[in-house]
Protein backbone atom coordinates (compact mmCIF):
# COMPACT_ATOMS: atom_id res chain seq x y z
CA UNK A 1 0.00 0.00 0.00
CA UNK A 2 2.92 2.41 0.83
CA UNK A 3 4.51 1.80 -2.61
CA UNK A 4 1.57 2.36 -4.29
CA UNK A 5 0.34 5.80 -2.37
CA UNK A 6 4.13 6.60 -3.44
CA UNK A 7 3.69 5.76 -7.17
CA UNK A 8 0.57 7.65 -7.35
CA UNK A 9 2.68 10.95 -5.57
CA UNK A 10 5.04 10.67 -7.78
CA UNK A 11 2.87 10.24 -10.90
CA UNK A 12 0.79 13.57 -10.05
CA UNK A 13 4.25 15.56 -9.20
CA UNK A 14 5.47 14.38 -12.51
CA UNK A 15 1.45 15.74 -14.23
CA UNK A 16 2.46 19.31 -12.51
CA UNK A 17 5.43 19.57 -15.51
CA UNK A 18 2.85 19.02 -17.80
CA UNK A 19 0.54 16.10 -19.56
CA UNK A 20 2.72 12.81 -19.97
CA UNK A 21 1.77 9.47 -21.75
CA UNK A 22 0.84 5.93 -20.06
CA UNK A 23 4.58 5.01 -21.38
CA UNK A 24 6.33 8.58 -20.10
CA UNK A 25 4.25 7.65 -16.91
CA UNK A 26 5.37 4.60 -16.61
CA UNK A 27 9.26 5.51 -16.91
CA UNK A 28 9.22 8.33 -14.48
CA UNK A 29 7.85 5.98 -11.49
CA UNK A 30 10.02 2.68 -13.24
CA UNK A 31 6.87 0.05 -13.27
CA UNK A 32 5.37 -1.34 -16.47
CA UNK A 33 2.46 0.16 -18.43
CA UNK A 34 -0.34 -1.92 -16.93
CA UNK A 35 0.55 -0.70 -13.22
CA UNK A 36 0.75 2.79 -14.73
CA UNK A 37 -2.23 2.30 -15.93
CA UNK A 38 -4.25 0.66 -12.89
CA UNK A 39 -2.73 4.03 -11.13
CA UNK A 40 -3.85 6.44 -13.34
CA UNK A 41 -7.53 5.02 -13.64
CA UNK A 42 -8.02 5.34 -10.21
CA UNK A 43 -6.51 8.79 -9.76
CA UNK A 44 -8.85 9.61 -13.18
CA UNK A 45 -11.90 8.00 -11.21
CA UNK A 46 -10.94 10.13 -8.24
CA UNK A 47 -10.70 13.47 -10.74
CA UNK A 48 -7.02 13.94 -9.40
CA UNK A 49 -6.14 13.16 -13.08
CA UNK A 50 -7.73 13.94 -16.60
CA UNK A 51 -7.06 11.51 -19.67
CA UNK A 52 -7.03 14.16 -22.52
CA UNK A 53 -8.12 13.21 -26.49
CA UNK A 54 -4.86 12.34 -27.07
CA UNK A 55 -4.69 10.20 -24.15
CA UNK A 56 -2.23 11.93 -22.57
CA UNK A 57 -3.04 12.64 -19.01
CA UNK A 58 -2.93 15.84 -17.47
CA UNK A 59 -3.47 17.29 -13.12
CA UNK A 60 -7.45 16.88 -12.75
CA UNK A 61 -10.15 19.56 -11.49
CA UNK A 62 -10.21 17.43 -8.02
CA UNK A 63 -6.64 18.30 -7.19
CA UNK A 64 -6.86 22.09 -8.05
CA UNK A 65 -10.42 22.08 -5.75
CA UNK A 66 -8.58 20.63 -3.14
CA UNK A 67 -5.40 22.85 -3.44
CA UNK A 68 -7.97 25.98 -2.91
CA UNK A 69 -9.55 24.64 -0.22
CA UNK A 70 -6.44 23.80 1.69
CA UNK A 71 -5.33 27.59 1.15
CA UNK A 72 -8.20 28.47 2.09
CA UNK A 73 -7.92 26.97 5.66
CA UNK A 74 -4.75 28.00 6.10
CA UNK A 75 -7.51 29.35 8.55
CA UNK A 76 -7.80 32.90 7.57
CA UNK A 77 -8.38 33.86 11.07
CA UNK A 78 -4.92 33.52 11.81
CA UNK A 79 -4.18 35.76 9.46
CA UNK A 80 -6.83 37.80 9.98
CA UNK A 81 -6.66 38.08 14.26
CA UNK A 82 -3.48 40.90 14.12
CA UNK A 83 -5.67 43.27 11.72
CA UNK A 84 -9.08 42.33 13.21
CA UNK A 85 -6.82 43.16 16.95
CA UNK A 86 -5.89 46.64 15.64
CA UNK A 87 -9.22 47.60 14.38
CA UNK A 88 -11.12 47.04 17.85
CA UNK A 89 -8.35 49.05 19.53
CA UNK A 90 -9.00 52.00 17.21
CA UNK A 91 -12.50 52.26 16.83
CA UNK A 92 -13.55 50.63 20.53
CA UNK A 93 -16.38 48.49 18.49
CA UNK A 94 -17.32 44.53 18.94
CA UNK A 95 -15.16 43.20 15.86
CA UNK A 96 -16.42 39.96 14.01
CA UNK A 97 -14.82 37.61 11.56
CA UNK A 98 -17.77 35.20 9.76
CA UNK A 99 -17.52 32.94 7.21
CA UNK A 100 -20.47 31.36 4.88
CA UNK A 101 -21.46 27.94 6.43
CA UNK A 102 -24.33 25.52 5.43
CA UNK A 103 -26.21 28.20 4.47
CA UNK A 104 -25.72 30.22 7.07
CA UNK A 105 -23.05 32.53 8.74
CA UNK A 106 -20.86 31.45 11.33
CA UNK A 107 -19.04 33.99 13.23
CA UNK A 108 -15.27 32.77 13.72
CA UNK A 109 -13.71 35.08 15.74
CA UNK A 110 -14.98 37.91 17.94
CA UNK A 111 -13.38 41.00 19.53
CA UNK A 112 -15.59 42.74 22.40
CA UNK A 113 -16.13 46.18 22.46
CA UNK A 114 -14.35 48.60 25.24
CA UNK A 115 -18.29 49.97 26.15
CA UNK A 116 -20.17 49.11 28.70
CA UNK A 117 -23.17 48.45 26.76
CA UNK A 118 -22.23 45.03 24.44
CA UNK A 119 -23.96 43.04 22.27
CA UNK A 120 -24.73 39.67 22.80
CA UNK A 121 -22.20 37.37 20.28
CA UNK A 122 -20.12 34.57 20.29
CA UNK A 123 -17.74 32.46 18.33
CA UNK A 124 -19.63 29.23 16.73
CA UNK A 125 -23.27 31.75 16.64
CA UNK A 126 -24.92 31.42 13.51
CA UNK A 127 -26.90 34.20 11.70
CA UNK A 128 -29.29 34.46 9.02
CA UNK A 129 -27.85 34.93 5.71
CA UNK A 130 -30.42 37.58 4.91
CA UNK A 131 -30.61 39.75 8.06
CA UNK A 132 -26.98 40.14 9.14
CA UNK A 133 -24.64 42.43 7.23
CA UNK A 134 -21.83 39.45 7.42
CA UNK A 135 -24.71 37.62 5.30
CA UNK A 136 -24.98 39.63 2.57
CA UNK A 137 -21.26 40.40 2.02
CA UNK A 138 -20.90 36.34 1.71
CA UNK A 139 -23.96 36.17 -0.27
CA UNK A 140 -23.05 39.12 -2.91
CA UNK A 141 -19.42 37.68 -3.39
CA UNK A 142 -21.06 34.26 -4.94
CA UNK A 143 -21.79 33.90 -8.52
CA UNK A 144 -25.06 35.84 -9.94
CA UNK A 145 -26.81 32.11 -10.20
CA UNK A 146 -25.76 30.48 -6.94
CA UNK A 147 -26.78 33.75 -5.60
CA UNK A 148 -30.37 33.99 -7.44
CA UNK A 149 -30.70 30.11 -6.52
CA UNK A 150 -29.89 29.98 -2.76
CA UNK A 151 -31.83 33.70 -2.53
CA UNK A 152 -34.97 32.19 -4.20
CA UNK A 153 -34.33 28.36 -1.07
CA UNK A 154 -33.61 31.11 2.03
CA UNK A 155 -36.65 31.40 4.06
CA UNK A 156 -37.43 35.46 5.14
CA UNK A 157 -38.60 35.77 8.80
CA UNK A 158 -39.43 38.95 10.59
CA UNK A 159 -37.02 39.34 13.11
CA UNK A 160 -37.52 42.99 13.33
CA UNK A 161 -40.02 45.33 11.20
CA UNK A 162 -37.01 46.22 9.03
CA UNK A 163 -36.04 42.71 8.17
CA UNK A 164 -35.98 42.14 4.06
CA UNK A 165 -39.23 39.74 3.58
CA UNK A 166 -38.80 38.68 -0.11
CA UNK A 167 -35.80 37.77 -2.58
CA UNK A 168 -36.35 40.38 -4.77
CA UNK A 169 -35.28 42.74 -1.73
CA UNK A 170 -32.18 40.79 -1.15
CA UNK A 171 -31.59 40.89 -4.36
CA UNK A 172 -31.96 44.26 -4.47
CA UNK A 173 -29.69 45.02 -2.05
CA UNK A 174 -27.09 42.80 -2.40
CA UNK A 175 -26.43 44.63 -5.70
CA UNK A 176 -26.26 47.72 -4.13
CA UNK A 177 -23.57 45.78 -1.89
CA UNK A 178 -21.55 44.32 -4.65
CA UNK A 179 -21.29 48.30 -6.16
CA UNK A 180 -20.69 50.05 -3.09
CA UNK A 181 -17.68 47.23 -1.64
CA UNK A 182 -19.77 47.00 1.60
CA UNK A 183 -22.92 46.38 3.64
CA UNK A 184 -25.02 47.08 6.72
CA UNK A 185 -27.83 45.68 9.11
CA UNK A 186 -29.59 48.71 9.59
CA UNK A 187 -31.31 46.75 12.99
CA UNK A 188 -32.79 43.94 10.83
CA UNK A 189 -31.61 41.00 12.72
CA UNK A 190 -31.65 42.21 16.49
CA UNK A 191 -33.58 45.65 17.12
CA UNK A 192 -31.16 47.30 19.03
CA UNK A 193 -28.08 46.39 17.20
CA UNK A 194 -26.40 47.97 13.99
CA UNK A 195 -23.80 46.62 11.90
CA UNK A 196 -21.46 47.08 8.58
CA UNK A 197 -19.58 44.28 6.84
CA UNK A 198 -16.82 44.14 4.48
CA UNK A 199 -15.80 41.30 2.49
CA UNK A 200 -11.87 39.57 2.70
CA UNK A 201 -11.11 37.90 -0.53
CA UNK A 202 -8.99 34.28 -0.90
CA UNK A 203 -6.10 33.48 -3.74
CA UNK A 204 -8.64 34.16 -6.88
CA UNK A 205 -10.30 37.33 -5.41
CA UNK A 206 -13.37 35.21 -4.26
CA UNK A 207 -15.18 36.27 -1.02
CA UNK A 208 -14.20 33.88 1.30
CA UNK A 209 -14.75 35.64 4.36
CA UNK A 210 -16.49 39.01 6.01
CA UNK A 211 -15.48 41.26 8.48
CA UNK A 212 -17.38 43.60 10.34
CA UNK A 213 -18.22 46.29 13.18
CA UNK A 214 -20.75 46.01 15.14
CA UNK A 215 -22.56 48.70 18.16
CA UNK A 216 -25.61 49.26 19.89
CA UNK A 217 -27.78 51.68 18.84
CA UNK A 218 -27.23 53.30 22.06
CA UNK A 219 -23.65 53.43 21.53
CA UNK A 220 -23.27 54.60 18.11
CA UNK A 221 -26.09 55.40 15.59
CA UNK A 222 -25.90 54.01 11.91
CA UNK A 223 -24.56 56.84 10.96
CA UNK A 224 -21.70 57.07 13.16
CA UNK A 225 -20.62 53.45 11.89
CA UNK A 226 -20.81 53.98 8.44
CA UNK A 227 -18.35 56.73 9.30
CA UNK A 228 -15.96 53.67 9.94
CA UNK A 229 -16.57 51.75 6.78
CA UNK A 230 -13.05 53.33 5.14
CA UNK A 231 -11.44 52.21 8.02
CA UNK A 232 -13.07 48.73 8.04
CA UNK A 233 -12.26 48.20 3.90
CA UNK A 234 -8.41 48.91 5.03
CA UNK A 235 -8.73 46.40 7.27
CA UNK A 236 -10.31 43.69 5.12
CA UNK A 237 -8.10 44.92 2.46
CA UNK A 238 -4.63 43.98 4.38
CA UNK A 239 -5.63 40.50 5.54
CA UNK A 240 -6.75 39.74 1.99
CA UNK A 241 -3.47 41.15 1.30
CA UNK A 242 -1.76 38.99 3.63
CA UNK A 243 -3.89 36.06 2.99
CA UNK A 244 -2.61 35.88 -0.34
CA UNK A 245 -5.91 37.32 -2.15
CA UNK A 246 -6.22 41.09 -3.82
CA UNK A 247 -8.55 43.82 -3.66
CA UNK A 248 -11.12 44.00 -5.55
CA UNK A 249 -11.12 46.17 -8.79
């Protein structure tokens, strides 16, 4: 089994140089054709390998899926907590980091505000995709149809009077989102909470992640945190930097 997990590593290194034969596959891991072969149909079967019209066999879809999903869990909340840190020490705000889970958000890290008043949050919560402002950052950095599709599946409760009740709102504003770089909970989700959310983009500019600011409406009106968007888009804009990603535009 160990020889033949090594044959197979050695066979995709060798694909990364470009698309080789059965034979020039054979003589770069030294075993006859027919093991080749046995090799490279179960590496095709698994997609880490692609048999091309000319039979010549090229790295398969499967392997570059599962090289972006490996950067992307080179958990960009390491790379995000030094930024994220420096953010909640300027502004004095609760701080999330959420990602898009099972159709829903998941908040992944959290940084607590310096005021008194807080809101209730927690690393592991999970919020609506189309009441939090987290939501709609990860929902407007998807494709237009995976975004019309899961829009049209989400259900639309009322958790406050200013929730969005239909797709065609989220749609709606999610475009207004994906043309202004940000977006905000103007007390949709919780009644006495307001929030604005920036998106942090992975290797191929893809939203992979949002960031956001969060305050009581006691604490600081809507207007006072969208005062605190340029600062937040910095922010987002460095750990995409660091992550590996780019800005957008």
């Amino acid at each position: 089994m160990t020889q033949t997990v090594d044959r197979a590593l050695v066979i995709l290194a060798s694909l990364a140089e470009g698309p080789a034969s059965l034979e020039q596959a054979a003589n770069r891991i030294g075993v006859h054709k027919s093991t080749a072969m046995r090799l490279l149909r179960t590496l095709e079967e698994h997609g880490f390998v692609h048999r091309q019209p000319d039979y010549r066999y090229r790295l398969g879809g499967k392997l570059f899926s599962l090289a972006q999903l490996a950067l992307e869990s080179i958990d960009v909340r390491v790379v995000a907590a030094p930024h994220l840190a420096a953010l909640n020490e300027r502004c004095g705000h609760t701080v999330h980091l959420a990602v898009y889970e099972d159709g829903e958000v998941t908040y992944v890290d959290k940084l607590e505000s310096r005021y008194p008043v807080r809101m209730y949050s927690r690393i592991g919560k999970r919020a609506p995709l189309t009441a939090s402002a987290v939501g709609k950052v990860l929902l407007a950095g998807l494709p237009d149809a995976r975004r019309r599709e899961l829009a049209a599946g989400l259900e639309y409760p009322a958790y406050t009077a200013r929730s969005l009740r239909t797709p065609e709102a989220l749609l709606a504003e999610l475009a207004t989102v994906r043309e202004q770089g940000w977006a905000a909970d103007r007390s949709e989700y919780e009644e006495t909470v307001n929030c604005v959310a920036v998106p942090i983009r992975g290797i191929d500019g893809r939203v992979i992640a949002a960031c956001s600011i969060s305050t009581p409406t006691v604490v600081a009106p809507m207007g006072t945190l969208r005062r605190l968007v340029p600062e937040l888009l910095r922010t987002a804009e460095a750990v995409s930097q660091e992550y590996g990603g780019r800005a957008e535009g």
